[in-house]
N, C-alpha and C. Protein backbone atom coordinates (compact mmCIF):
# COMPACT_ATOMS: atom_id res chain seq x y z
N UNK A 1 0.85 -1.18 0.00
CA UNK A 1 0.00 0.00 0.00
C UNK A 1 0.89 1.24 0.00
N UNK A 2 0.47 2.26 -0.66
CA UNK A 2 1.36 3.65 -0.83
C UNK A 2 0.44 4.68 -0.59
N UNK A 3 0.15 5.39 0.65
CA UNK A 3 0.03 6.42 1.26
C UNK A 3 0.36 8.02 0.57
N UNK A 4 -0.42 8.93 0.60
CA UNK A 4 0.05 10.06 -0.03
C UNK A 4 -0.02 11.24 1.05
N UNK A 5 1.24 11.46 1.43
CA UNK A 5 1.10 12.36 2.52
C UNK A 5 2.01 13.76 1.78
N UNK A 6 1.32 15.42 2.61
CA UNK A 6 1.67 16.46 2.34
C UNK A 6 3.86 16.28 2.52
N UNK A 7 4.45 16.24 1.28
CA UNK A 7 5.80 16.22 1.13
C UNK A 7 6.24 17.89 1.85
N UNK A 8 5.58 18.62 0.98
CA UNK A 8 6.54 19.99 1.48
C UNK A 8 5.23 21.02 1.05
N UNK A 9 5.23 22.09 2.27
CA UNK A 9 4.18 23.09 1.30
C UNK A 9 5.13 24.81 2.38
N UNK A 10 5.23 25.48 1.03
CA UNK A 10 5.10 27.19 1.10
C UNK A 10 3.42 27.72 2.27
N UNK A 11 4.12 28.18 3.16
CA UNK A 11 2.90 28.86 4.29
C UNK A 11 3.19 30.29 3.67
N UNK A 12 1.55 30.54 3.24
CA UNK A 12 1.23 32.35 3.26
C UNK A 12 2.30 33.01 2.58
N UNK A 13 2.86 32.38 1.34
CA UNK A 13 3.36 33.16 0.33
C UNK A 13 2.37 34.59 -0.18
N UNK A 14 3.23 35.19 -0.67
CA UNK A 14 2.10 36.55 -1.73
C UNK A 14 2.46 36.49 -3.06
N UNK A 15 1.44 36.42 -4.04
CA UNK A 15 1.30 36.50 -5.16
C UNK A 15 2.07 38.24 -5.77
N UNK A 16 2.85 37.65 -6.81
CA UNK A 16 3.63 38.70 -6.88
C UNK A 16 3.27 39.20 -8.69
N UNK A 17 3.01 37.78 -9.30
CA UNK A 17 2.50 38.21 -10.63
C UNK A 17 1.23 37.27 -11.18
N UNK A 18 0.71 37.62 -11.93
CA UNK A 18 -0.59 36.98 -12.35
C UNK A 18 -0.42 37.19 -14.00
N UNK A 19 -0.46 35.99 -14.59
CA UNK A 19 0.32 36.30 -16.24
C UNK A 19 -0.50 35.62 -17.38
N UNK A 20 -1.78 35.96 -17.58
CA UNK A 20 -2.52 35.21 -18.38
C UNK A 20 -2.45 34.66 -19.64
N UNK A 21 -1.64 35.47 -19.88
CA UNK A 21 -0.99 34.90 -21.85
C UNK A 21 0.11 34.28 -21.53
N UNK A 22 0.38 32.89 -20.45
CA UNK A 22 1.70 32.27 -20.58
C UNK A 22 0.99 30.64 -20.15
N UNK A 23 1.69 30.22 -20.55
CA UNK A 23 1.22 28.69 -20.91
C UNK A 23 0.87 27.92 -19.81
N UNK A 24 -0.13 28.12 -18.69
CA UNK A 24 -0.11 27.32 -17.18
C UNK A 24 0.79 27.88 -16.48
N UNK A 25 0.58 27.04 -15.41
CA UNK A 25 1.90 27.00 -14.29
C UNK A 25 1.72 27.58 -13.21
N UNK A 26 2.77 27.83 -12.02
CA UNK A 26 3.09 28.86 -11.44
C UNK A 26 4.62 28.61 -11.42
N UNK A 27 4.93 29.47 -11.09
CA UNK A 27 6.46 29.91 -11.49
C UNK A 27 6.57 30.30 -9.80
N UNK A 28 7.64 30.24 -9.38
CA UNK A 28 8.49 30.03 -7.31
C UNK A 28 9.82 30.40 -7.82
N UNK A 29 9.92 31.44 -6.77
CA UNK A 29 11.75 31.59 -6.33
C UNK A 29 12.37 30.36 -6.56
N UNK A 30 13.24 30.07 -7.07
CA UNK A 30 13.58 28.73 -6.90
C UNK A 30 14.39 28.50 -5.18
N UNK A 31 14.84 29.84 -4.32
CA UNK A 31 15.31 29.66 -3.32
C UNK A 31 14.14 28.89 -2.66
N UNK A 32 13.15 29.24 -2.87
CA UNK A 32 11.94 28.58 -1.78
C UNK A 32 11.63 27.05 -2.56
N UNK A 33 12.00 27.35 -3.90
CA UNK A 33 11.54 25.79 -3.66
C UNK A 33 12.73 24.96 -3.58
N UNK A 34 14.15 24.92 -3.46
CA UNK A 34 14.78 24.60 -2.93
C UNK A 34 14.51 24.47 -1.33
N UNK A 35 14.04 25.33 -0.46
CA UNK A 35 14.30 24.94 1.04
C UNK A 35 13.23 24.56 1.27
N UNK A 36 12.19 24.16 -0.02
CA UNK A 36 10.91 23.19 0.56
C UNK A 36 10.98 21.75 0.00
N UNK A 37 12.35 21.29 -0.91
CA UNK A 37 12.15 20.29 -1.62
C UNK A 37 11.40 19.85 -2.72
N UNK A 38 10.97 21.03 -3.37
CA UNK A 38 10.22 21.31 -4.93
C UNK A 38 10.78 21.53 -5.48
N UNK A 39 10.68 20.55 -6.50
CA UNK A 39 11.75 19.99 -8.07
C UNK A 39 10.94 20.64 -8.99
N UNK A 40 11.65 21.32 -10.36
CA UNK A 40 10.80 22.07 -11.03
C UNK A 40 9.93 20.88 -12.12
N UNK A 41 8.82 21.06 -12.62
CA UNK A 41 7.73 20.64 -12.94
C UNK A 41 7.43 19.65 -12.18
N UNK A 42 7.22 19.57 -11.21
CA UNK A 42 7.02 18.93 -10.05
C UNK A 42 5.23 19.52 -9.79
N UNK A 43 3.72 18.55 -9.51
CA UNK A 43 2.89 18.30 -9.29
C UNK A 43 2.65 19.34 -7.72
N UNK A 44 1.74 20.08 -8.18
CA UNK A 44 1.69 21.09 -6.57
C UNK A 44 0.50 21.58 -6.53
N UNK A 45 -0.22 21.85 -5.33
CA UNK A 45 -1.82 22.60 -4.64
C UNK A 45 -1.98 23.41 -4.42
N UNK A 46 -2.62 24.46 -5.05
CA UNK A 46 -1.94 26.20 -5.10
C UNK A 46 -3.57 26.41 -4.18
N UNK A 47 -3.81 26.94 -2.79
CA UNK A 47 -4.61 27.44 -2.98
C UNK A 47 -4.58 29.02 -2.37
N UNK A 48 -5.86 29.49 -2.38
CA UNK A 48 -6.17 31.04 -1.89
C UNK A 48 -6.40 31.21 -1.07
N UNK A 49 -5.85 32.07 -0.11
CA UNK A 49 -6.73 32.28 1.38
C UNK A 49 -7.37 33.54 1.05
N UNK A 50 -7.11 34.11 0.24
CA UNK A 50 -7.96 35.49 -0.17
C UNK A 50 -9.89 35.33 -0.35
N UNK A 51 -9.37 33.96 -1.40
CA UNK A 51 -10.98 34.10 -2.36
C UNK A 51 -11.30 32.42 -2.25
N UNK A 52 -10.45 31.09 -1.32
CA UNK A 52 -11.10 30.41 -1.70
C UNK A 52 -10.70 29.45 -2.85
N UNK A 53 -10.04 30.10 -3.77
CA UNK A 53 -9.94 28.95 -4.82
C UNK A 53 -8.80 28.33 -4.57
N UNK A 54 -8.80 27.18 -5.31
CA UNK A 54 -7.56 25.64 -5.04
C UNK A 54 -7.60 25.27 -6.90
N UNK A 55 -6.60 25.12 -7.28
CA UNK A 55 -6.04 25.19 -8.65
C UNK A 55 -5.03 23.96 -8.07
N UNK A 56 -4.37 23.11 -9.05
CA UNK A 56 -3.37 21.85 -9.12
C UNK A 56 -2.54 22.48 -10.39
N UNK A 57 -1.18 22.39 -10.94
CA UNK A 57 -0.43 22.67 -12.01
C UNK A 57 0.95 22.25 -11.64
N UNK A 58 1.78 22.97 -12.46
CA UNK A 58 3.05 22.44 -12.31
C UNK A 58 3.94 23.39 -11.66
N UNK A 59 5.01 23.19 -11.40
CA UNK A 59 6.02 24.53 -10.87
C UNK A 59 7.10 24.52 -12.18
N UNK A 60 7.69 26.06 -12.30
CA UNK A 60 8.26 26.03 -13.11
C UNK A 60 9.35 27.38 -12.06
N UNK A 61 10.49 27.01 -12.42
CA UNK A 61 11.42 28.00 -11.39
C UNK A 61 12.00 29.11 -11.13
N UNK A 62 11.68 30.02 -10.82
CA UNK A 62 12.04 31.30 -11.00
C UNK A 62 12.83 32.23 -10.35
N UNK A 63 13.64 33.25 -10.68
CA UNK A 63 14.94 33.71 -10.34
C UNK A 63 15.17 33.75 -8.81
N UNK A 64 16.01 33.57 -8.17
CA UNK A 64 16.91 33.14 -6.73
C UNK A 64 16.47 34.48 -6.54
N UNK A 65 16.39 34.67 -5.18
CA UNK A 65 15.93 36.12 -4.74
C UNK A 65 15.07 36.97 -5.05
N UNK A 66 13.94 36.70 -5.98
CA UNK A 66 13.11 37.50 -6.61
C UNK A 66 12.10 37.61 -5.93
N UNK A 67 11.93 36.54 -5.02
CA UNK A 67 10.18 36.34 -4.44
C UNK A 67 9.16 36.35 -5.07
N UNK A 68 9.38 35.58 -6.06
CA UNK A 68 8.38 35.53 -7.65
C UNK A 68 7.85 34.50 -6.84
N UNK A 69 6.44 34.76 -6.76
CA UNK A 69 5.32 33.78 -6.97
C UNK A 69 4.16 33.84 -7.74
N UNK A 70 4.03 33.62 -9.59
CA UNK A 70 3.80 34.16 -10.11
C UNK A 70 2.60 32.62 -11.09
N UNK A 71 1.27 33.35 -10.96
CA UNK A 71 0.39 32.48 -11.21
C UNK A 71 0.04 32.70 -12.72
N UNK A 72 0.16 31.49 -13.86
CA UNK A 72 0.57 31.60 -15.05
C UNK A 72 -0.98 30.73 -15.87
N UNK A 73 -1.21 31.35 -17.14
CA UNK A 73 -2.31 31.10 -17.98
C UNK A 73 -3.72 31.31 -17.09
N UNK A 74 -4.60 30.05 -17.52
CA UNK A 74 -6.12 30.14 -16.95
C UNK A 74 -5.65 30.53 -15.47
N UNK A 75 -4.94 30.24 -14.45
CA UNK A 75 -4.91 30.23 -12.76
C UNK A 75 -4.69 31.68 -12.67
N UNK A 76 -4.46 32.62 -13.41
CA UNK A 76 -4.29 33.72 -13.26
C UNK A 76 -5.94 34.90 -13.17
N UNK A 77 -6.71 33.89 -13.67
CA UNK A 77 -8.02 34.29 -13.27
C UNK A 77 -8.20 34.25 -12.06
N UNK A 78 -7.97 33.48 -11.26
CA UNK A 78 -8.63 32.82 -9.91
C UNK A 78 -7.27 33.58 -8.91
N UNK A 79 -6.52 34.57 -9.08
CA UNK A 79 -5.17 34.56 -8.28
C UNK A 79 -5.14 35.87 -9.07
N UNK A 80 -4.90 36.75 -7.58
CA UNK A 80 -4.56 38.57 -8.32
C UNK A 80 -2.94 37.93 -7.37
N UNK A 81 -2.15 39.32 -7.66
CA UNK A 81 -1.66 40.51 -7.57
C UNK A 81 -1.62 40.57 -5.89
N UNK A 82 -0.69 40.10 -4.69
CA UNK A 82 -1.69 40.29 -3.45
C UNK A 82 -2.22 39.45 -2.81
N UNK A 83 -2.70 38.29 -3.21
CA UNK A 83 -3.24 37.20 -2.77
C UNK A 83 -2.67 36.35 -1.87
N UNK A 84 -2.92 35.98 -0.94
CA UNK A 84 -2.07 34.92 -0.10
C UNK A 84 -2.26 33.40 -0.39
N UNK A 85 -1.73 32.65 -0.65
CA UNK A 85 -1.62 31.42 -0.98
C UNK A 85 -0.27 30.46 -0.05
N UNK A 86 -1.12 29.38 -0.14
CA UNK A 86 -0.28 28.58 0.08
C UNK A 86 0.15 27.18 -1.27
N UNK A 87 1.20 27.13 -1.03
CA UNK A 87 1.93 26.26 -2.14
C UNK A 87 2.01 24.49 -1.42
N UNK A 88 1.58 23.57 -2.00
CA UNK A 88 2.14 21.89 -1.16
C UNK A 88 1.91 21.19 -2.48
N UNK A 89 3.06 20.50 -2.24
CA UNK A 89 3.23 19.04 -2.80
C UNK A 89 2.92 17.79 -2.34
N UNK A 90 2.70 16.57 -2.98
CA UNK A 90 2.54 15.31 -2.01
C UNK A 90 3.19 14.39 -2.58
N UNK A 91 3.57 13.23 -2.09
CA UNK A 91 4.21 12.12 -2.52
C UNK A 91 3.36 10.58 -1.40
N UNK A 92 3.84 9.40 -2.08
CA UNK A 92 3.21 8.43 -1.54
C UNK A 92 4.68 7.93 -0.94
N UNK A 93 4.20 7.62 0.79
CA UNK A 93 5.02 6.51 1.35
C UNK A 93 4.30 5.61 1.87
N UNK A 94 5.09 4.76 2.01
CA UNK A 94 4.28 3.12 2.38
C UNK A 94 4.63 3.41 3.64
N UNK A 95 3.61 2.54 4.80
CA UNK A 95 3.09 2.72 5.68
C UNK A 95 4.29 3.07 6.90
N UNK A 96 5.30 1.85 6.73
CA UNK A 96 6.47 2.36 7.40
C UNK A 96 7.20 3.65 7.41
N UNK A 97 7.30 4.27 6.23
CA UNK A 97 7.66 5.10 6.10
C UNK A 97 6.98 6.69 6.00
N UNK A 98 5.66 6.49 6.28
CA UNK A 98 4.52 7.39 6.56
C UNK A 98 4.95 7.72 8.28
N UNK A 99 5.11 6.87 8.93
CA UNK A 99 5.18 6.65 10.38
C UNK A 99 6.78 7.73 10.38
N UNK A 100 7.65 7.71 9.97
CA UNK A 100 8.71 8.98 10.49
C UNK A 100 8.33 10.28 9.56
N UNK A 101 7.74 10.00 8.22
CA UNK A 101 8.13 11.24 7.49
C UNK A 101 7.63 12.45 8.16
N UNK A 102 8.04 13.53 8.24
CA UNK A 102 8.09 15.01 8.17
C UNK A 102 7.94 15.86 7.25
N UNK A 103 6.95 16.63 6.61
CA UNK A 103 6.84 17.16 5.61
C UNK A 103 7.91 18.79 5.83
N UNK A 104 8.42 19.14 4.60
CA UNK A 104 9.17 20.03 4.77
C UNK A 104 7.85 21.54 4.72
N UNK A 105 8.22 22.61 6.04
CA UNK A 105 7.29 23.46 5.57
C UNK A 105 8.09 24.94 5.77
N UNK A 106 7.69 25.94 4.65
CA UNK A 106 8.88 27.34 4.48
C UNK A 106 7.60 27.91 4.96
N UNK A 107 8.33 29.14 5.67
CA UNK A 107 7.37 30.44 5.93
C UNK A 107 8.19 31.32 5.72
N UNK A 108 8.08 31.87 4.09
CA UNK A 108 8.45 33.23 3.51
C UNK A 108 8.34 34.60 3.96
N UNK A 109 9.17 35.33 4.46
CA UNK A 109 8.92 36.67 4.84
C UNK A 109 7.61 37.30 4.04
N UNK A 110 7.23 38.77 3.96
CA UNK A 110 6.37 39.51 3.38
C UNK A 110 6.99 39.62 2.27
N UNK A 111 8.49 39.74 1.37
CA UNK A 111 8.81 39.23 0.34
C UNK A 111 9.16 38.72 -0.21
N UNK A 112 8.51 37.61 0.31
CA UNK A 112 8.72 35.77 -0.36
C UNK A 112 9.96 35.21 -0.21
N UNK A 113 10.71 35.72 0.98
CA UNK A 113 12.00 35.83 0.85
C UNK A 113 12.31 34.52 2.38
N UNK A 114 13.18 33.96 1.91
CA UNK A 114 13.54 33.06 3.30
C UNK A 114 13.63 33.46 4.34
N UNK A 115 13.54 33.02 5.91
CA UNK A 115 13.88 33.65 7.06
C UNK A 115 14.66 32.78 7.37
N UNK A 116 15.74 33.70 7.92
CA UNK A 116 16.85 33.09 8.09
C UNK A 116 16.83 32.60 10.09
């Protein structure tokens, strides 16, 4: 049996761009998704604490230090400019290994920026 538990999720990021003429996605600092363990096109749960909505897409990686969290094609409807979101990934462990895992979790400054 293979279990799907929360791997790593971004707490209360801010939406920094909203880009409707670009092909899907959301696009992450890659610093943050480095210190959350998000591989780029890597499977992720974007939702809103603003408005409510929950969107699924891919990650695609974006410049080290920028605090780009930037919601790309149709998801850019559902996601301003401002928005607070949270970012998670999941993966399946089997039961033994459900029992130690730890999901990795970042809490980004006000500009998406690591705390050190």
């Amino acid at each position: 049996m293979v279990l799907d538990l929360l791997k790593a999720k971004i707490h209360c990021a801010t939406v920094t761009e909203a880009n409707l003429h670009y092909m899907g996605s959301i696009t992450i600092d890659e610093d943050l998704m480095d210190a959350a363990g998000i591989l780029p096109n890597e499977h992720v749960h974007v939702v809103n604490n603003n408005n409510g909505e929950r969107i699924e897409t891919y990650v695609i990686p974006g410049p080290r230090k920028s605090g780009c969290i930037c919601l790309n094609g149709a998801a850019a409807r559902k996601f301003q400019v401002g928005d607070i979101v949270i970012i998670m990934c999941y993966a399946g462990f089997t039961p033994e290994e459900a029992k130690a895992h730890k999901p990795a979790v970042v809490f980004p400054d006000e500009n998406n920026l690591l705390v050190k």
